[in-house]
Protein backbone atom coordinates (compact mmCIF):
# COMPACT_ATOMS: atom_id res chain seq x y z
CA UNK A 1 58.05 132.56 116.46
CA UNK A 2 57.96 131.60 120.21
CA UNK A 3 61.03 129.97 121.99
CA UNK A 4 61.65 127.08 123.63
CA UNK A 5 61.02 127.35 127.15
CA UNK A 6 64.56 126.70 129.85
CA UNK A 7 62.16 123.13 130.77
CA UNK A 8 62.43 122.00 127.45
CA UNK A 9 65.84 123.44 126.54
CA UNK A 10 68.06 122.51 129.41
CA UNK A 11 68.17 118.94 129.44
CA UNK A 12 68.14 118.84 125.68
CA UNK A 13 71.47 120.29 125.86
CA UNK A 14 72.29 118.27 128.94
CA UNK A 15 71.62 115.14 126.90
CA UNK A 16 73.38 116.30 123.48
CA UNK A 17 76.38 117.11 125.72
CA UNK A 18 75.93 112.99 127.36
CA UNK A 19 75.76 111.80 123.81
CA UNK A 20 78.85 114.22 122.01
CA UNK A 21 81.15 112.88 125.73
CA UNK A 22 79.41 109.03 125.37
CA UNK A 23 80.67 109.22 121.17
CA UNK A 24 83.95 110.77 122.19
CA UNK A 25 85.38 108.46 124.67
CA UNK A 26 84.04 105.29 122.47
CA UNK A 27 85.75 106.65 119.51
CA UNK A 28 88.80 106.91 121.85
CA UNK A 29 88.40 103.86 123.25
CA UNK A 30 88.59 102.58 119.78
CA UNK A 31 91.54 104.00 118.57
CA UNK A 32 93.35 103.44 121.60
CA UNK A 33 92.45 99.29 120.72
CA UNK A 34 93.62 100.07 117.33
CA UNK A 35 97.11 101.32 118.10
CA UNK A 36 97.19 98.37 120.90
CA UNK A 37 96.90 95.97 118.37
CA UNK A 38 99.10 97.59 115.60
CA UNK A 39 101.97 98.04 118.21
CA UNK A 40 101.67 94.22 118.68
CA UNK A 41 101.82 94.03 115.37
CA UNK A 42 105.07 95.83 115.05
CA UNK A 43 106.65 93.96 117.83
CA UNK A 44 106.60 90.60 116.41
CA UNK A 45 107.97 92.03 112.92
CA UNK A 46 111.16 93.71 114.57
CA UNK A 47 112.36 90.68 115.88
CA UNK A 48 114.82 90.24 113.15
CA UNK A 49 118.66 91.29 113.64
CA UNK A 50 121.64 90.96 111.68
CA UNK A 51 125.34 89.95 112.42
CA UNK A 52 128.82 90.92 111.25
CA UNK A 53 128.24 94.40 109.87
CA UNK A 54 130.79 96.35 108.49
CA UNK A 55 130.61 99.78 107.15
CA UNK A 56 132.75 102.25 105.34
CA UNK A 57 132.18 105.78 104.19
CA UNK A 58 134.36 107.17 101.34
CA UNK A 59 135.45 110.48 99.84
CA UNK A 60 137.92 110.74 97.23
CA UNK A 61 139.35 107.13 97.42
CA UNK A 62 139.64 107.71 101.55
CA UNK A 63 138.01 106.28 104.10
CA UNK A 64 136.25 108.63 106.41
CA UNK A 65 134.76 106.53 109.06
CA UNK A 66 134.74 102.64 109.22
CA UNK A 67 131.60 101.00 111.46
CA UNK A 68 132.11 97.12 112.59
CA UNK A 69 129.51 95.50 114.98
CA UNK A 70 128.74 91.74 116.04
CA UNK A 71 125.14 92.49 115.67
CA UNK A 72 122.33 95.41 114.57
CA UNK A 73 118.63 95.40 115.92
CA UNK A 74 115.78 97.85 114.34
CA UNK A 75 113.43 98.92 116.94
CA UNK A 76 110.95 101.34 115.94
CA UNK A 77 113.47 104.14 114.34
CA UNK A 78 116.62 103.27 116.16
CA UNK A 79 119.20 100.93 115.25
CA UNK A 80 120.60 99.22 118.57
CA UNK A 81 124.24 98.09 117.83
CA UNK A 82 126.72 95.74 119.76
């Protein structure tokens, strides 16, 4: 069987490498939109809050630790307290 000649081969692998870069950086470009828009997403849910919280932890009939704040925010994982 005869091989390809370095004419032929070359820039077939020069333009399989174009179009494996070109695919990557549009599917990167696409998920990079994606989590754009799903991070808007999230912002506009965690605009809620609550007031007056009050918290107690108890062992045996005894309070361990006692938590009062004028207001709690969710952002993400963290709870923001004042």
């Amino acid at each position: 069987m005869k091989r390809p000649s370095f004419k032929i081969l070359v820039p077939s692998l020069a333009l399989l490498v174009l179009i494996l870069f070109g695919w990557t950086l549009r599917r990167g470009l696409h998920f990079y939109k994606e989590e754009g828009q799903k991070a808007q997403g999230k912002a506009s849910h965690e605009k809620g809050y609550m007031e007056n919280i009050h918290l107690t932890s108890t062992k045996e009939g005894k309070v361990l630790w006692k938590l009062d704040a004028n207001r709690a925010q969710m952002l993400g994982k963290t709870i923001h307290l004042w």
